[in-house]
N, C-alpha and C. Protein backbone atom coordinates (compact mmCIF):
# COMPACT_ATOMS: atom_id res chain seq x y z
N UNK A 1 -79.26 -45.72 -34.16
CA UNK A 1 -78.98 -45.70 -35.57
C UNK A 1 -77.77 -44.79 -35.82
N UNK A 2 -76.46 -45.43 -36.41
CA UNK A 2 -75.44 -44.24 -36.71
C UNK A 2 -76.10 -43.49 -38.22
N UNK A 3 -74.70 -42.69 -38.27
CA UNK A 3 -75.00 -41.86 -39.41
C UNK A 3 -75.23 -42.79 -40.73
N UNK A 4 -74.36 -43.41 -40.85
CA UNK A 4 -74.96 -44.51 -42.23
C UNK A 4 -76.09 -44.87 -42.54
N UNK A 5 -76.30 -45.61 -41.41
CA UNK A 5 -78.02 -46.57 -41.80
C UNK A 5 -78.55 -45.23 -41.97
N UNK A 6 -78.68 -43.80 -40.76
CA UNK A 6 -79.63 -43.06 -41.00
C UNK A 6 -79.79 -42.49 -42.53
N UNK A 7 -78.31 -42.28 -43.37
CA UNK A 7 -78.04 -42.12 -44.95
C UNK A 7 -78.94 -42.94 -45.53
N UNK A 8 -78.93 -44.10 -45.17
CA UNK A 8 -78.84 -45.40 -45.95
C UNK A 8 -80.89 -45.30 -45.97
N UNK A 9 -81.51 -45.02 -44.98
CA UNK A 9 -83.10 -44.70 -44.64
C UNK A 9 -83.33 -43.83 -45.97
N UNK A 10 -82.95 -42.48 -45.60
CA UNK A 10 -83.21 -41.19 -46.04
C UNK A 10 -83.21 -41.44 -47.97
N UNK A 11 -81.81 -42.27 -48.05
CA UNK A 11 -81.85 -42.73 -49.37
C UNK A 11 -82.79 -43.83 -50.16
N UNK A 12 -83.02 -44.49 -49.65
CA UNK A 12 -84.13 -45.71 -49.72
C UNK A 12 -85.49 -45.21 -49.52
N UNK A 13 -86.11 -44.19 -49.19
CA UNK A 13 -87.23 -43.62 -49.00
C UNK A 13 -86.93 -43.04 -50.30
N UNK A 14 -85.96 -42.10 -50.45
CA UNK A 14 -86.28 -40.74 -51.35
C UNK A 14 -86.39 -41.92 -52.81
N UNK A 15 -85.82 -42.86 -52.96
CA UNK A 15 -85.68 -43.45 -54.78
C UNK A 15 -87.23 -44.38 -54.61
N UNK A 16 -87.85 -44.82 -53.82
CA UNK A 16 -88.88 -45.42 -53.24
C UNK A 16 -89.83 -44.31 -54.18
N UNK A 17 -89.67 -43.20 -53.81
CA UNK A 17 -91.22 -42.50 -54.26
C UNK A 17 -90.70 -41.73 -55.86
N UNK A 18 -89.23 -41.42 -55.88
CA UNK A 18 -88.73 -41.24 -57.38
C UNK A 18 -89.60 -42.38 -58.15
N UNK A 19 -88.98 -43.43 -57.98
CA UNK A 19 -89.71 -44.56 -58.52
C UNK A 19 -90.61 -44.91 -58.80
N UNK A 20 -91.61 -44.23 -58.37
CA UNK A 20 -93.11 -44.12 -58.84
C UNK A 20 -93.99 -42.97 -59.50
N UNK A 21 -92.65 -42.15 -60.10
CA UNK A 21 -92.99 -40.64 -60.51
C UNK A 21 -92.31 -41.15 -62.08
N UNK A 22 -91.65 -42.35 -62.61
CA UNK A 22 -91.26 -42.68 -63.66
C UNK A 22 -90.65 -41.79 -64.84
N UNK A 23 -89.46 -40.92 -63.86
CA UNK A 23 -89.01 -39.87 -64.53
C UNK A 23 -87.32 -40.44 -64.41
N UNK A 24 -87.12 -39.14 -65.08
CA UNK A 24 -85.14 -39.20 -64.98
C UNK A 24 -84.63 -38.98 -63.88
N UNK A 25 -83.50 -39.50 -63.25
CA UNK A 25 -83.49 -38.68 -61.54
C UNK A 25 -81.85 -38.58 -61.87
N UNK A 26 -81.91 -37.84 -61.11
CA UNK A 26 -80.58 -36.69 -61.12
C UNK A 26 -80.16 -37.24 -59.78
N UNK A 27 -79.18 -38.29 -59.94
CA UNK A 27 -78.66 -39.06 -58.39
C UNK A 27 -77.11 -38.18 -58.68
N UNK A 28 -76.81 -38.02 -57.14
CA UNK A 28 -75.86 -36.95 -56.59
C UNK A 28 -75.06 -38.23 -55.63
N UNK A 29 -73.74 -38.13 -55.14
CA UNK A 29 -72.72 -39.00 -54.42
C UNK A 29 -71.90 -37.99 -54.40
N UNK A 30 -71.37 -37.90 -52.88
CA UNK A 30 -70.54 -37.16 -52.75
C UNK A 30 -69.46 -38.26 -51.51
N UNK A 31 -68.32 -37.72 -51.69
CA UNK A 31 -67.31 -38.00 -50.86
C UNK A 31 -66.49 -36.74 -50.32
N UNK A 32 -65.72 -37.11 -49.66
CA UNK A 32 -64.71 -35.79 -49.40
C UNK A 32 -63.49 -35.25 -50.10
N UNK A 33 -63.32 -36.07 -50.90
CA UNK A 33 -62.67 -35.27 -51.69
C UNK A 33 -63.34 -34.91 -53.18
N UNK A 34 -64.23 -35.50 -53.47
CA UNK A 34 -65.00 -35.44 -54.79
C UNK A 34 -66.35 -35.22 -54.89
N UNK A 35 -67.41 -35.08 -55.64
CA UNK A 35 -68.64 -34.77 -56.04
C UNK A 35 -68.61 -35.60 -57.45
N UNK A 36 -69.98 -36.35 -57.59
CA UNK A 36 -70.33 -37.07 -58.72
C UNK A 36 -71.83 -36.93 -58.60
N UNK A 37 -72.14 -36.57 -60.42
CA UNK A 37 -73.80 -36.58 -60.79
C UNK A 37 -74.00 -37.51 -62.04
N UNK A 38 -75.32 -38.18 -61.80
CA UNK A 38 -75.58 -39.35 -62.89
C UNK A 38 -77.16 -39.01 -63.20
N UNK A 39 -77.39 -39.12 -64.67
CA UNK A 39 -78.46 -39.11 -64.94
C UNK A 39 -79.20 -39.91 -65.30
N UNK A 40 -80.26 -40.76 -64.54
CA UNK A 40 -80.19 -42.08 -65.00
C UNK A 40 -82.00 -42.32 -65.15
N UNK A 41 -82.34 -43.28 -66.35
CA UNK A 41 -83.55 -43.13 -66.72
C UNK A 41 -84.26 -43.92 -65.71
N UNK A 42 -85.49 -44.15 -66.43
CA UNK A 42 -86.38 -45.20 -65.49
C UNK A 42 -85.75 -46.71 -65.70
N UNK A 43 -85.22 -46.93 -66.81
CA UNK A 43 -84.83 -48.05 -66.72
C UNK A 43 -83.57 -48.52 -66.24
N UNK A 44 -82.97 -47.76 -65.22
CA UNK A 44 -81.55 -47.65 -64.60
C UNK A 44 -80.68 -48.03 -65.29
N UNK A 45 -80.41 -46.93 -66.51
CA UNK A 45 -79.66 -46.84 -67.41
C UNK A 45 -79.04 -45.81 -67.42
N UNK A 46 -77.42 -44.86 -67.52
CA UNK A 46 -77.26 -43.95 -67.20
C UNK A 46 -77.31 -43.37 -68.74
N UNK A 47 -77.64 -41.84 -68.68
CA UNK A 47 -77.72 -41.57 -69.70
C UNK A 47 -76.82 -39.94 -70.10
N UNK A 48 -76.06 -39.75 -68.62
CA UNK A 48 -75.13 -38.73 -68.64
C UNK A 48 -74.34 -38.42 -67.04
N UNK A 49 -72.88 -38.55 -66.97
CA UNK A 49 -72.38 -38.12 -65.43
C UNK A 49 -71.31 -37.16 -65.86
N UNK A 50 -71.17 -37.06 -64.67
CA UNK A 50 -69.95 -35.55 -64.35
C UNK A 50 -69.76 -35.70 -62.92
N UNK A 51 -68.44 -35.66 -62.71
CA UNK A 51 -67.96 -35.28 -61.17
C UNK A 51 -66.37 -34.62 -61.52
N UNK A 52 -66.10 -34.20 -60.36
CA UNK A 52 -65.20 -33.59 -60.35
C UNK A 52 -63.77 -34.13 -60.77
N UNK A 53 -64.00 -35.26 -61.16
CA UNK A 53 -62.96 -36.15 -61.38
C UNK A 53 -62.40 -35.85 -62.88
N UNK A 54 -63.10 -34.98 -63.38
CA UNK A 54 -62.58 -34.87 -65.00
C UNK A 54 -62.02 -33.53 -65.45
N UNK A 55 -60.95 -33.57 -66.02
CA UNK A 55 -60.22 -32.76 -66.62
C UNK A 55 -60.81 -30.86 -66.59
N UNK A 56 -62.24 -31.22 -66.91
CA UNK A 56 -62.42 -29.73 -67.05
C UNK A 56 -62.79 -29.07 -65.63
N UNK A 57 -63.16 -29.91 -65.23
CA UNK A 57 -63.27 -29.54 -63.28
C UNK A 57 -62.33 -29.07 -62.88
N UNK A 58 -61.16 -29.98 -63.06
CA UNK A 58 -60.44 -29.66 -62.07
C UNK A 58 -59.38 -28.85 -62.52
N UNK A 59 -59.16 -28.27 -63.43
CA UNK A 59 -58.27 -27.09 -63.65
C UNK A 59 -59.08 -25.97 -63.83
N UNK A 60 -60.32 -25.69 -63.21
CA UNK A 60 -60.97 -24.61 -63.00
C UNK A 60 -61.09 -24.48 -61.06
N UNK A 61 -60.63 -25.47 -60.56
CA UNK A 61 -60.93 -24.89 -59.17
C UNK A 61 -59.23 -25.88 -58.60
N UNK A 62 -59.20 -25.12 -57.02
CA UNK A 62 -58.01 -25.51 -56.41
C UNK A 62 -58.23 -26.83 -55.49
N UNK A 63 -59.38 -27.46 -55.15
CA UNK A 63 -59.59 -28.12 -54.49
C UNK A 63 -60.93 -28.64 -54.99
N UNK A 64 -61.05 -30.29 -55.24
CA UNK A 64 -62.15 -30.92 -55.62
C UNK A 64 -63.22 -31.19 -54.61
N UNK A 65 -63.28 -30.99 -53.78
CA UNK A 65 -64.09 -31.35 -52.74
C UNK A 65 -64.85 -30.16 -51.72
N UNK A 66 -65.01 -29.13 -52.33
CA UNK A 66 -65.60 -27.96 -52.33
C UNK A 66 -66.80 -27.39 -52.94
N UNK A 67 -67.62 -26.37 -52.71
CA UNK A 67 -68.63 -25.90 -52.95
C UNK A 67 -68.38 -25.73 -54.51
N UNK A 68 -67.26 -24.45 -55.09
CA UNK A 68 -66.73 -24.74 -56.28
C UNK A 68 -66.93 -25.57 -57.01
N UNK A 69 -66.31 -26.29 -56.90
CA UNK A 69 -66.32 -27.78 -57.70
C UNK A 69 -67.48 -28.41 -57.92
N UNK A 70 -68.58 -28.12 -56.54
CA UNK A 70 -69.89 -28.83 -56.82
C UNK A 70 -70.64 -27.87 -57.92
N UNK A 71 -70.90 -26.88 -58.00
CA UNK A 71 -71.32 -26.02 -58.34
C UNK A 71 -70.79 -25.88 -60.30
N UNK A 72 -69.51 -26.34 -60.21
CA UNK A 72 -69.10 -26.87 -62.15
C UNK A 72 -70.13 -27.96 -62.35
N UNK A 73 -69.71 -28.87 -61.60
CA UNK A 73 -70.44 -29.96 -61.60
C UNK A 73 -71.79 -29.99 -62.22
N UNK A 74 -72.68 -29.31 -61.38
CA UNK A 74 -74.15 -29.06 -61.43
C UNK A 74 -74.15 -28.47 -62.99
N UNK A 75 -73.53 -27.34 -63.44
CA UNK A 75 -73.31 -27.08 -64.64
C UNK A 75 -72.99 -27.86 -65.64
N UNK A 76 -72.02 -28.20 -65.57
CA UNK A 76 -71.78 -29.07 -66.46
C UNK A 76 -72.72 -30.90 -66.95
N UNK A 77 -73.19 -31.21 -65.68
CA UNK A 77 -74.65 -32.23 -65.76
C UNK A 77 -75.66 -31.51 -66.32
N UNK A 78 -76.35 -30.23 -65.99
CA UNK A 78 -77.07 -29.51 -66.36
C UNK A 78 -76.94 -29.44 -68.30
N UNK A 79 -75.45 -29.10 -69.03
CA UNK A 79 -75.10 -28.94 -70.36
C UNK A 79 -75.63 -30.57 -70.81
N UNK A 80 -75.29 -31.30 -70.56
CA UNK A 80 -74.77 -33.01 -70.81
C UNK A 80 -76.13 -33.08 -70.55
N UNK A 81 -77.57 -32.64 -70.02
CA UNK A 81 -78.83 -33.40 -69.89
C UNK A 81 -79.09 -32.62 -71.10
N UNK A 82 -78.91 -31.34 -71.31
CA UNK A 82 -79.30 -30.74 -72.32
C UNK A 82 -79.41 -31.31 -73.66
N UNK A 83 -77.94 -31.93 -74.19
CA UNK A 83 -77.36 -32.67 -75.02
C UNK A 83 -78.49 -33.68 -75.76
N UNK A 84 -78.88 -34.24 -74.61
CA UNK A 84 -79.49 -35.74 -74.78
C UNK A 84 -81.21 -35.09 -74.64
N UNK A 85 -81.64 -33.90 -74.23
CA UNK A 85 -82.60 -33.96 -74.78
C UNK A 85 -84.13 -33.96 -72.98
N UNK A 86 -82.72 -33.96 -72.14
CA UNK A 86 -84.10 -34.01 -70.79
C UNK A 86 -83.52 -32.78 -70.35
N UNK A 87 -85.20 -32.38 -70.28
CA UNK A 87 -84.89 -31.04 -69.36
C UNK A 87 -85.75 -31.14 -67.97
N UNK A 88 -86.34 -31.98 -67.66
CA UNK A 88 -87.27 -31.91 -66.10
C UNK A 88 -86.65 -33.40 -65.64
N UNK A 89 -85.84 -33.28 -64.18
CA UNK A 89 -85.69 -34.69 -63.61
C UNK A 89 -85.59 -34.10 -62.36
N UNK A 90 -85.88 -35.73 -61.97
CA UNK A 90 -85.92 -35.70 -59.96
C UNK A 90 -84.78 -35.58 -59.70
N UNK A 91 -84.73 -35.27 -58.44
CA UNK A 91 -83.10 -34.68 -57.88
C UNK A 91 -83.44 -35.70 -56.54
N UNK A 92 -82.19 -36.99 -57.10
CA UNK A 92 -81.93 -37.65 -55.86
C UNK A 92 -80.96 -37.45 -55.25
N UNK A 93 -80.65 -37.07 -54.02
CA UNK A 93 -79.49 -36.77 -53.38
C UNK A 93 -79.41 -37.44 -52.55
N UNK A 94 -79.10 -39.09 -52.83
CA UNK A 94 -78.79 -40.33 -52.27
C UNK A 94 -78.75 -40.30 -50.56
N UNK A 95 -79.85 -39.71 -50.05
CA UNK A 95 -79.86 -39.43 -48.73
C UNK A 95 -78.94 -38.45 -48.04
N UNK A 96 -77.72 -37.64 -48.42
CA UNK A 96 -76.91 -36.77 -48.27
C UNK A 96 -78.29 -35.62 -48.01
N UNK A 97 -77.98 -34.88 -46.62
CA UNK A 97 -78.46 -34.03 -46.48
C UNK A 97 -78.60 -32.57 -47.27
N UNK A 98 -79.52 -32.10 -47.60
CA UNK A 98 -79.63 -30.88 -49.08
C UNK A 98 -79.14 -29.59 -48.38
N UNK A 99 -77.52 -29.33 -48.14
CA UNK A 99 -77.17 -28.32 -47.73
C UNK A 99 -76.00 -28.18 -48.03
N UNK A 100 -74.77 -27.40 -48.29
CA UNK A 100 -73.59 -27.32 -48.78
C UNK A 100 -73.30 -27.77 -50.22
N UNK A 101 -72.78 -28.47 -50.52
CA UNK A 101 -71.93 -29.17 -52.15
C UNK A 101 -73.40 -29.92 -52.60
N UNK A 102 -73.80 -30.49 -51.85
CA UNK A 102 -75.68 -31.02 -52.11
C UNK A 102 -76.29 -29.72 -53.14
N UNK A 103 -76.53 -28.65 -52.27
CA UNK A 103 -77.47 -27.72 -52.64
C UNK A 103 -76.59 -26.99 -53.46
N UNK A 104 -75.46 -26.72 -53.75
CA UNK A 104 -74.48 -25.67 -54.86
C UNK A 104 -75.10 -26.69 -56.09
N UNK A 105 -74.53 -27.90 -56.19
CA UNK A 105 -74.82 -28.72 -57.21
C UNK A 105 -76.31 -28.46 -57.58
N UNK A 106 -77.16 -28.73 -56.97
CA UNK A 106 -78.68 -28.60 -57.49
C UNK A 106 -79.00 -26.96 -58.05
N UNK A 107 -78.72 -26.06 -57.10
CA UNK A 107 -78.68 -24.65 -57.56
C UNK A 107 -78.15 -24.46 -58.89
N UNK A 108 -76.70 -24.58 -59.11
CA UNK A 108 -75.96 -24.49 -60.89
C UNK A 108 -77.09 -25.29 -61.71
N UNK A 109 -77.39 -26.77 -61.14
CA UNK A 109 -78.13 -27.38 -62.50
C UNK A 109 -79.22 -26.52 -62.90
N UNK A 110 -79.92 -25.83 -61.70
CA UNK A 110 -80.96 -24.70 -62.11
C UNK A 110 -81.26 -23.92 -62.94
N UNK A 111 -79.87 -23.37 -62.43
CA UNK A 111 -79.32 -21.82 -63.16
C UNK A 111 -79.03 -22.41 -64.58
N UNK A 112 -78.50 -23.41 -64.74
CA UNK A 112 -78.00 -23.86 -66.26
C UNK A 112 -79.48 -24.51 -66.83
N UNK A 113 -80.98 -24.45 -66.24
CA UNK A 113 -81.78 -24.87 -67.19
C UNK A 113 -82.46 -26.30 -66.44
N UNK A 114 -82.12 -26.69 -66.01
CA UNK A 114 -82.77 -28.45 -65.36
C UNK A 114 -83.67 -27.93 -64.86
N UNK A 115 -85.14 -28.60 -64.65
CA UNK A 115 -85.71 -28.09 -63.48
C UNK A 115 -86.19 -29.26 -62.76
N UNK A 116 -86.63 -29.07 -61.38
CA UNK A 116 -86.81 -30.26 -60.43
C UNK A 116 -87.20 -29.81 -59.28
């Protein structure tokens, strides 16, 4: 099994049992140069994102694809769930292992109030 499919497992398990907890899930995508968070209901509808791709990100850090950057991120998803009114969702982290720009992102949404 390469690294993909093994992604591709890890991710398909974790929305498998989200899916039966009929909550909001806090899905995470990362690439290498960017970080993206979506908040999306039970009815796979999104109902708030943020990645590093937007204006206020990225003239607060020197490089988008960094701990930094994940870590606005998480904040700033964290403000934007606020907005709309959810404060408890699952944290899917689309099979991406929960360590580096994964775990900064989940940590800020913390600190800013989400819990999960």
């Amino acid at each position: 099994m390469d690294k993909k499919q093994s992604r591709n497992r890890r991710k398909k398990k974790t929305r498998y049992i989200i899916s039966g907890l009929n909550a909001v899930r806090l899905c995470v995508h990362r690439t290498p140069q960017h970080i993206y968070a979506q908040l999306i209901d039970g009815s796979a509808s999104v109902l708030a994102a943020g990645s590093s791709l937007e204006s206020d990100v990225r003239s607060n850090v020197k490089h988008t694809g960094n701990v930094e950057a994940a870590k606005l991120v998480g904040k700033l998803i964290a403000e934007r769930a606020k907005e709309k009114g959810v404060s408890k969702v699952a944290f899917d982290r689309s099979g991406f292992k929960y360590h580096g720009r994964i775990q900064a992102l989940a940590d800020a949404a913390r600190e800013a109030g989400l819990e999960f």
